[in-house]
C-alpha atoms as a PDB file:
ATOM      1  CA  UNK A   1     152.518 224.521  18.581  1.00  0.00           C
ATOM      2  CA  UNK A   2     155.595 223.525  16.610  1.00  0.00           C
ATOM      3  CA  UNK A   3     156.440 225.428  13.549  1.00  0.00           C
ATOM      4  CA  UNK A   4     158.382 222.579  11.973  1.00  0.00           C
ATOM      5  CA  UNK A   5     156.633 220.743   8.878  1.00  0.00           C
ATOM      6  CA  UNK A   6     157.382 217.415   9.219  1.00  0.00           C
ATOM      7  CA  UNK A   7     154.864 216.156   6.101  1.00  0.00           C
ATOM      8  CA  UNK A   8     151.149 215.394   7.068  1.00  0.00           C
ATOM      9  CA  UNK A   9     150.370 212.539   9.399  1.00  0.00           C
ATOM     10  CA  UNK A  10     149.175 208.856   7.670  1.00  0.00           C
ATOM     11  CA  UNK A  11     145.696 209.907   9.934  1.00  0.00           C
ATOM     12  CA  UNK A  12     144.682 212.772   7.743  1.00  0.00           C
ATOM     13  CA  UNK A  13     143.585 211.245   4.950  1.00  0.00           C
ATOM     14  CA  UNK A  14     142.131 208.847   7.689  1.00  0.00           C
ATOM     15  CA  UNK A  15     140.497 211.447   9.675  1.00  0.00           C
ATOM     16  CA  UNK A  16     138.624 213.143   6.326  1.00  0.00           C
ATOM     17  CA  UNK A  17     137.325 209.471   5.387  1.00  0.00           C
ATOM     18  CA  UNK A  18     135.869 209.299   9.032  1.00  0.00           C
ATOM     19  CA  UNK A  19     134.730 212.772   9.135  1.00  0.00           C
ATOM     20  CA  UNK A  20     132.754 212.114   5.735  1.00  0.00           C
ATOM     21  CA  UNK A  21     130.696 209.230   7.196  1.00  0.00           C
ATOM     22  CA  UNK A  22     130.593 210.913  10.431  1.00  0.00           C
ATOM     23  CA  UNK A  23     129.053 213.835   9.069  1.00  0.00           C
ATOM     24  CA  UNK A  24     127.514 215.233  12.813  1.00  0.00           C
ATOM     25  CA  UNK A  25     128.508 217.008  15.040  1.00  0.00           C
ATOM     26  CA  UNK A  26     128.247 214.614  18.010  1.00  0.00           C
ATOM     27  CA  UNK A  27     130.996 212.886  16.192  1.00  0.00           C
ATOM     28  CA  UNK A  28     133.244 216.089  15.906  1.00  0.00           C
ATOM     29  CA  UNK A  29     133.429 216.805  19.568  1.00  0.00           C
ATOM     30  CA  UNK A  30     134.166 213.305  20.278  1.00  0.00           C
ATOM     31  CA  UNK A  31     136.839 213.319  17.561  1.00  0.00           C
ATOM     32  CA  UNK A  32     138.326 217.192  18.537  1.00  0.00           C
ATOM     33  CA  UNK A  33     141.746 215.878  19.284  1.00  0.00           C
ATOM     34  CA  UNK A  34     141.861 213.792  16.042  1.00  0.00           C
ATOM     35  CA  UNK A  35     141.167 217.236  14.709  1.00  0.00           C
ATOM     36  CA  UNK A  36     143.351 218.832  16.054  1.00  0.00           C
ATOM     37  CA  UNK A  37     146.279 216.348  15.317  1.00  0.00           C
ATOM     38  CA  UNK A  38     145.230 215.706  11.931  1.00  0.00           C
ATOM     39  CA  UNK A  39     144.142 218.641  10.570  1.00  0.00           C
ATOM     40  CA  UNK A  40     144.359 221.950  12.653  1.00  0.00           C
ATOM     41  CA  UNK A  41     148.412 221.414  13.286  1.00  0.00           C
ATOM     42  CA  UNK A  42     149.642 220.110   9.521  1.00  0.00           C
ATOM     43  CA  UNK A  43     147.508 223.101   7.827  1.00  0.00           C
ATOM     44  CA  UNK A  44     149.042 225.107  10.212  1.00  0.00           C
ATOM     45  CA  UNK A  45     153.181 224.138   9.733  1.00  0.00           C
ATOM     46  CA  UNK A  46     152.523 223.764   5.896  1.00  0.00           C
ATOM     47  CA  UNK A  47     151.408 227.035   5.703  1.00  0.00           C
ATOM     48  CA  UNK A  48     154.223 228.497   7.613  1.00  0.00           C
ATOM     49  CA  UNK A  49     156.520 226.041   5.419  1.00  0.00           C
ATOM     50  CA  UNK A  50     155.064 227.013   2.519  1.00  0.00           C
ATOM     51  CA  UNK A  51     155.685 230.604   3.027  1.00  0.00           C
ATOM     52  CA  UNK A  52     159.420 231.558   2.196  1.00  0.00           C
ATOM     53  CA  UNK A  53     159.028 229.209  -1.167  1.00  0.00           C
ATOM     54  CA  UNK A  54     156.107 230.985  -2.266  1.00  0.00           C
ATOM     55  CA  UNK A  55     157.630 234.218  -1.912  1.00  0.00           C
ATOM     56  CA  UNK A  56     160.419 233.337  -3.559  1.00  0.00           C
ATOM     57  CA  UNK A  57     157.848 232.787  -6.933  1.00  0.00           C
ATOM     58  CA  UNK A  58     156.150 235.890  -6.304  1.00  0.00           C
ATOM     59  CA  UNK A  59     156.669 238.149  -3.401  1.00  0.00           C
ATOM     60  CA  UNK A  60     153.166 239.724  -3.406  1.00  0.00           C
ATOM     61  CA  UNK A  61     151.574 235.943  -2.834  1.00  0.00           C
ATOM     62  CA  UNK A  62     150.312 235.821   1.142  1.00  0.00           C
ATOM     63  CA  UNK A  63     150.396 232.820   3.177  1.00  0.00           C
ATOM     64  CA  UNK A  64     149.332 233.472   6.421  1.00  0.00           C
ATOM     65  CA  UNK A  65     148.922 230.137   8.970  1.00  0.00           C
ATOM     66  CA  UNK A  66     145.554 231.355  10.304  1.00  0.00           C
ATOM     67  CA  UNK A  67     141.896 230.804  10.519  1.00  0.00           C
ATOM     68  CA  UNK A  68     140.345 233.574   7.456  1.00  0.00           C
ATOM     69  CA  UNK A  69     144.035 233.522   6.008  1.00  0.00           C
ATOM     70  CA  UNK A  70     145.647 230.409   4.105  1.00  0.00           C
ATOM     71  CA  UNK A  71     143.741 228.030   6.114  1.00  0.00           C
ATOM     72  CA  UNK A  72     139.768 227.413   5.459  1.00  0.00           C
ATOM     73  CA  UNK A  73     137.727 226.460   8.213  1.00  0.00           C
ATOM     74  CA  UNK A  74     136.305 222.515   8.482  1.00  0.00           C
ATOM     75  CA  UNK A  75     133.072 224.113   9.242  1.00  0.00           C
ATOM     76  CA  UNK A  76     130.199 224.689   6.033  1.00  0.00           C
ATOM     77  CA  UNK A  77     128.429 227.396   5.810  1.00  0.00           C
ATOM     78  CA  UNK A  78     124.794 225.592   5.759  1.00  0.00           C
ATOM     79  CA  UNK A  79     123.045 228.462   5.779  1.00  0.00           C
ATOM     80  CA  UNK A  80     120.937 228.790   3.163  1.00  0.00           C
ATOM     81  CA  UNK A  81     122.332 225.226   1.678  1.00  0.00           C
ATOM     82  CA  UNK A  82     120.193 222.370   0.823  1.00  0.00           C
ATOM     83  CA  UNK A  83     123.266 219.919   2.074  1.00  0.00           C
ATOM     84  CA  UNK A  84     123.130 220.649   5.797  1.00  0.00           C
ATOM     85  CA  UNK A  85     126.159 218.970   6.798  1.00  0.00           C
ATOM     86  CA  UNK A  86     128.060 220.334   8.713  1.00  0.00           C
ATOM     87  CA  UNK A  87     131.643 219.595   7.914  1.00  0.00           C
ATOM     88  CA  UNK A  88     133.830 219.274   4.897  1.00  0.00           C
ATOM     89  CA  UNK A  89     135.208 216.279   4.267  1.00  0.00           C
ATOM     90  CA  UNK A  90     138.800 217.559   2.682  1.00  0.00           C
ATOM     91  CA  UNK A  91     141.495 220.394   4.273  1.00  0.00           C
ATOM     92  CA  UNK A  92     141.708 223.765   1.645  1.00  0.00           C
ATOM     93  CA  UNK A  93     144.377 226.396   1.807  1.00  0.00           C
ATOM     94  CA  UNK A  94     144.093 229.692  -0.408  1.00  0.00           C
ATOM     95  CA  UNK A  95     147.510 231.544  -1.008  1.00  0.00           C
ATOM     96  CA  UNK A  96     146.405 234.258  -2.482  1.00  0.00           C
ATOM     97  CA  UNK A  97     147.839 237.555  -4.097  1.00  0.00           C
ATOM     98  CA  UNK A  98     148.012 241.097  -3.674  1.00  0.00           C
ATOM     99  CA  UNK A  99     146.382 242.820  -0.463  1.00  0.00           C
ATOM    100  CA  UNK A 100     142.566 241.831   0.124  1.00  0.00           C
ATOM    101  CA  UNK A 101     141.774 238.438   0.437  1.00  0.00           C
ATOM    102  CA  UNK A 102     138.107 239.129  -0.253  1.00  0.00           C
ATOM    103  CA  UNK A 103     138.784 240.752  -3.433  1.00  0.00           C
ATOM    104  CA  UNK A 104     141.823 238.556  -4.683  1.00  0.00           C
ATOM    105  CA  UNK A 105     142.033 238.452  -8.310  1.00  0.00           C
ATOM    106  CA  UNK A 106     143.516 234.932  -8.149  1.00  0.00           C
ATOM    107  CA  UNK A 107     145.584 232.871  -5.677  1.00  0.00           C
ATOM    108  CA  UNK A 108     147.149 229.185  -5.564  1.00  0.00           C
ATOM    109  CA  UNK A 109     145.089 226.525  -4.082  1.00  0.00           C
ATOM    110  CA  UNK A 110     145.448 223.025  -1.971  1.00  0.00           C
ATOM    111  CA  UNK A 111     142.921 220.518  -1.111  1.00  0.00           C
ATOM    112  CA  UNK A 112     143.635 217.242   0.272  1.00  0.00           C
ATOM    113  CA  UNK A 113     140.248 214.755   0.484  1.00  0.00           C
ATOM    114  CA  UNK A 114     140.750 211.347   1.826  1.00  0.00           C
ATOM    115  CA  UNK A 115     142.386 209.791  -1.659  1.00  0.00           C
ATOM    116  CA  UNK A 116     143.447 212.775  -3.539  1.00  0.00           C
ATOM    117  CA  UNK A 117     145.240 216.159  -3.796  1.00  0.00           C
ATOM    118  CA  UNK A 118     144.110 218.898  -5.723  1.00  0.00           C
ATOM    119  CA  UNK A 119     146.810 221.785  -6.406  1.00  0.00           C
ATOM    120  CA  UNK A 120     145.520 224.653  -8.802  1.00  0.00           C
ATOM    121  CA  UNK A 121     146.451 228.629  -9.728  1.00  0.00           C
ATOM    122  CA  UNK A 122     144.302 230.947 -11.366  1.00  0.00           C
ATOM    123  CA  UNK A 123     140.838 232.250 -10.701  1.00  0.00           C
ATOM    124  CA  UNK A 124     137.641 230.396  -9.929  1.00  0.00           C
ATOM    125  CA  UNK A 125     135.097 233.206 -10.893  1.00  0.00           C
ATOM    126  CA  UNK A 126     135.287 236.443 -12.324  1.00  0.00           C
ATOM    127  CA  UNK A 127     132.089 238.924 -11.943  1.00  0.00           C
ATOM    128  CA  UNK A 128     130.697 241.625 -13.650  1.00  0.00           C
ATOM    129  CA  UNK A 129     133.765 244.210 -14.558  1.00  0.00           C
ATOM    130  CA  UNK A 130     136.331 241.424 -14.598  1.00  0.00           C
ATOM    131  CA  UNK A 131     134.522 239.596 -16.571  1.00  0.00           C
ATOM    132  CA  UNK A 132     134.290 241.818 -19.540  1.00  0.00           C
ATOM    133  CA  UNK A 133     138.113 242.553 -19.005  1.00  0.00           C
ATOM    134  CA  UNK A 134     138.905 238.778 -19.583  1.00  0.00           C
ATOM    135  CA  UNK A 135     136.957 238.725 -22.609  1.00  0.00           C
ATOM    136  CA  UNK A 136     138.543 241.555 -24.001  1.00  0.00           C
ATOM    137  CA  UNK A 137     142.162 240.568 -23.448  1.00  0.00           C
ATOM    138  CA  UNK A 138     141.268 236.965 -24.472  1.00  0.00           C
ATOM    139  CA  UNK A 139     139.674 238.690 -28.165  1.00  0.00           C
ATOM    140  CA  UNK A 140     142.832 241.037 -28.449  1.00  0.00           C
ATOM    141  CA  UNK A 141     145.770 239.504 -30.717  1.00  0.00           C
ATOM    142  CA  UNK A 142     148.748 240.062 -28.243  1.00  0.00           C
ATOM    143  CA  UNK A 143     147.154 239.204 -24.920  1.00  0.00           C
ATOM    144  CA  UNK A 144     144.944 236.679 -25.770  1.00  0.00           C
ATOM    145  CA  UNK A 145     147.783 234.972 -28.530  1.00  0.00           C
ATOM    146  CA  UNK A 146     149.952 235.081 -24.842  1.00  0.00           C
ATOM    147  CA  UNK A 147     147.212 233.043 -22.868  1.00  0.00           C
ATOM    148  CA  UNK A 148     146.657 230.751 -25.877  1.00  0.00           C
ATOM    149  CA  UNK A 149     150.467 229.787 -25.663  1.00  0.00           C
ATOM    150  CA  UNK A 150     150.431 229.822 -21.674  1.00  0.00           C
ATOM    151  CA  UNK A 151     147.160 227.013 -21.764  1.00  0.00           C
ATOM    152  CA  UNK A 152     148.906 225.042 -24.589  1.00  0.00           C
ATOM    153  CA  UNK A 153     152.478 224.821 -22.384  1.00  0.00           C
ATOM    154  CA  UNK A 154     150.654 223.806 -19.189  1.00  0.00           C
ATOM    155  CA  UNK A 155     148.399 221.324 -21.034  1.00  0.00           C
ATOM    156  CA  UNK A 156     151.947 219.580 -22.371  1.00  0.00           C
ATOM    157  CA  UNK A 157     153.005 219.699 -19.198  1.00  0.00           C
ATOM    158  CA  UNK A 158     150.218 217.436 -17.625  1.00  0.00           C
ATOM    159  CA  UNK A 159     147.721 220.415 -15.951  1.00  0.00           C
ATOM    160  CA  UNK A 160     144.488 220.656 -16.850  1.00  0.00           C
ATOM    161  CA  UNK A 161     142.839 224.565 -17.634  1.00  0.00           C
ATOM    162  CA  UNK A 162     139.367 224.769 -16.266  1.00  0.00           C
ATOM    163  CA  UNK A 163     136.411 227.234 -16.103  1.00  0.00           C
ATOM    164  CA  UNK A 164     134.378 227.191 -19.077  1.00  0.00           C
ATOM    165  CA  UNK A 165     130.913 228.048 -18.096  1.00  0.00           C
ATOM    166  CA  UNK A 166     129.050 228.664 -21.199  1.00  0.00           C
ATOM    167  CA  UNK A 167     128.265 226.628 -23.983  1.00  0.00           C
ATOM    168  CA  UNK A 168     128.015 229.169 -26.532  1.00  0.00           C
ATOM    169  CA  UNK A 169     130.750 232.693 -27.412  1.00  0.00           C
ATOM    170  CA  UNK A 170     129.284 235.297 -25.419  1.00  0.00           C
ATOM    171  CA  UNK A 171     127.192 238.533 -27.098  1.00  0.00           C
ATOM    172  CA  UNK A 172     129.681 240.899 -28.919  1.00  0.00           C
ATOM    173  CA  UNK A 173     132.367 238.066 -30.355  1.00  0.00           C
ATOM    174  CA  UNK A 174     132.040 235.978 -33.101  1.00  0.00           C
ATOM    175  CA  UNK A 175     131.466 232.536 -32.958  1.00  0.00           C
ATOM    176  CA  UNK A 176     134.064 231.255 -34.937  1.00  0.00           C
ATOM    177  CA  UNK A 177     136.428 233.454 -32.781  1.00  0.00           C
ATOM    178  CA  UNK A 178     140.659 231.586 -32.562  1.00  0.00           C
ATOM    179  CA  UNK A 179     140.120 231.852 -28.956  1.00  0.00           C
ATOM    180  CA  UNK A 180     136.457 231.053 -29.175  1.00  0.00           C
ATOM    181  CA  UNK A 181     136.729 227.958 -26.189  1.00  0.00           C
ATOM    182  CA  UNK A 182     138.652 230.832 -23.900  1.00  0.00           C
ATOM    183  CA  UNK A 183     135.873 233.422 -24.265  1.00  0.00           C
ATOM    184  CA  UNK A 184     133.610 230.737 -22.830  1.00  0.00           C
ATOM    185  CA  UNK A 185     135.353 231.080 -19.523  1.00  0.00           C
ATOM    186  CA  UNK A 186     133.676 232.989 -16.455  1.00  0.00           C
ATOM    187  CA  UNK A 187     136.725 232.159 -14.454  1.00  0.00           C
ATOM    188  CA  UNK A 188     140.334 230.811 -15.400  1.00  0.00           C
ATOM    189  CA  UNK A 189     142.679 228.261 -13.803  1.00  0.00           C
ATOM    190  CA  UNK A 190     145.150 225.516 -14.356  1.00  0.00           C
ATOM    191  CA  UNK A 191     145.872 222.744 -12.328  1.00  0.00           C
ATOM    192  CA  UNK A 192     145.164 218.671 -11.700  1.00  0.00           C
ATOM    193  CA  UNK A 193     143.878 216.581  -9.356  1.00  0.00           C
ATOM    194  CA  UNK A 194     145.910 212.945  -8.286  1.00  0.00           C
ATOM    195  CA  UNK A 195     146.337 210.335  -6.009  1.00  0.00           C
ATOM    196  CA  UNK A 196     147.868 211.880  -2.578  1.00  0.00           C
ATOM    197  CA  UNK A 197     151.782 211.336  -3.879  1.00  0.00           C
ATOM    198  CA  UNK A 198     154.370 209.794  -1.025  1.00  0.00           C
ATOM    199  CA  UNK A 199     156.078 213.212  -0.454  1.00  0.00           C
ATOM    200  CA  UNK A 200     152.695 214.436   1.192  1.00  0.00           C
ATOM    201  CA  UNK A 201     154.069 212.610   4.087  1.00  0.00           C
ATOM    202  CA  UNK A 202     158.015 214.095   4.313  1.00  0.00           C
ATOM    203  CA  UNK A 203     159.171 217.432   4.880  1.00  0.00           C
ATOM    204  CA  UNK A 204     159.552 217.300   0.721  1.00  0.00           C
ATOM    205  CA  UNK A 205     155.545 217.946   0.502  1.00  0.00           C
ATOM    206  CA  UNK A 206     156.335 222.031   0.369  1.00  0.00           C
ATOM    207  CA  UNK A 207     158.911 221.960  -2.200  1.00  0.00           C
ATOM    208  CA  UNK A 208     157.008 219.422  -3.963  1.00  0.00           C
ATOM    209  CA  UNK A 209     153.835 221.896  -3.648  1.00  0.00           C
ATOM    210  CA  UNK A 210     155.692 224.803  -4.695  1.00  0.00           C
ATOM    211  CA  UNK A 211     157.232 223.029  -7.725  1.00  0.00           C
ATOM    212  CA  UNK A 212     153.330 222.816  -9.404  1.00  0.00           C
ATOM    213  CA  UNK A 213     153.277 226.154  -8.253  1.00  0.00           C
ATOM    214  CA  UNK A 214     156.118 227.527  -9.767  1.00  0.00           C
ATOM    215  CA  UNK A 215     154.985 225.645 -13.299  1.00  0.00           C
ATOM    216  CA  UNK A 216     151.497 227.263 -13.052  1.00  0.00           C
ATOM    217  CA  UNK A 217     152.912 230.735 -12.215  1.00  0.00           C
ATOM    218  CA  UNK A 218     152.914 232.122 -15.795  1.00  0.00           C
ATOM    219  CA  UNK A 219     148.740 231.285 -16.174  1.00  0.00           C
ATOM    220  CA  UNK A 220     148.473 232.987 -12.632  1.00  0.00           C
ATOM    221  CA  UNK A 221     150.860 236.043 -13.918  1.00  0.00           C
ATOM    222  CA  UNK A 222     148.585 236.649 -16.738  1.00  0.00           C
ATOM    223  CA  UNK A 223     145.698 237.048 -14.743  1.00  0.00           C
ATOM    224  CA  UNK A 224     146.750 238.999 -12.295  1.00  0.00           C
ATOM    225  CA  UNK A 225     148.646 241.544 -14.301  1.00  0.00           C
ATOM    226  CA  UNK A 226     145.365 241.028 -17.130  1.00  0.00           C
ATOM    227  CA  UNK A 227     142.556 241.590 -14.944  1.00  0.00           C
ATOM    228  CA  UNK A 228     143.367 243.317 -11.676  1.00  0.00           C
END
């Protein structure tokens, strides 16, 4: 397979629009060199493209062009799913950072569906321990006064900050807490979703990629270095 990016092919966006009113997997094996072409080879090179520019933001990000790495499988996990179909209808890759995937504390994300890109940094969920560690930086003066200025720079910028879960402060805070909309939060990330842009199709779509990145970087910092 060639390792040069050349942007994605005009048939992705295509192939996802097909795949999501194909939905079976008749269709898929009839369709596996459409796959292939369309998906499988351009998550592949824009991983490996990706690389060397998202190393150069942090060096402890991974992007690794595999199957269980950067790249998410087409394939749903129906198992105990009330929407059994098989196949998603968009491409994901997860860059995430420091050593275990599984236990990432956050990571940069991509999705392309058939109309749209979705770039994003941060964290989608954080459990038990993690949690309570969020809350606690977000209540203290100095950490949570930083991630009040990070969200209000990122916001100017044009991302959005997403992951409030609950409607009300949690147990322990007060209600008319500064920072009362952050401790609402079970998970923390920045990001936007818009029309796939024209570089998606040049060799420009990396740097373009890595740009967002870059911007996000300081929400991403403060999680990492907050929560891990």
């Amino acid at each position: 397979m060639p390792n040069a990016f050349s942007g994605l092919p005009r048939t992705t966006p295509r192939f996802l629009a097909d795949l999501a009113a194909n939905n079976r997997r008749e269709w898929f094996a009839a369709h596996r060199a459409e796959y292939e072409a369309s998906f499988v080879h351009p998550a592949m090179t824009m991983v490996e493209a990706l690389a060397p520019l998202l190393h150069k933001i942090s060096p402890d990000v991974h992007a690794e062009a595999r199957w269980g790495g950067s790249v998410m499988r087409v394939n749903r996990d129906i198992r105990f799913a009330k929407d059994k179909r098989p196949y998603k209808d968009h491409l994901d890759l997860f860059f995430w950072e420091g050593e275990d995937r599984t236990a990432a504390v956050a990571g940069y994300f991509f999705r392309i569906t058939p109309k749209n890109l979705v770039l994003g940094a941060g964290t989608r969920h954080l459990p038990g321990e993690r949690l309570e560690r969020y809350r606690a930086a977000v209540a203290d003066p100095t950490r949570g006064g930083a991630l009040e200025r990070i969200v209000k720079q990122l916001r100017a910028k044009g991302y959005e900050v997403w992951g409030t879960r609950y409607a009300r402060v949690p147990r322990g805070y007060p209600a008319d807490h500064p920072r009362a909309e952050l401790l609402k939060h079970d998970g923390l990330f920045a990001g936007f979703e818009r029309p796939i842009p024209p570089e998606a199709y040049t060799p420009r779509f990396p740097a373009f990629i890595a740009s967002h990145f870059r911007a996000m970087r300081p929400l991403q910092e403060w999680v990492v270095k907050t929560i891990a």
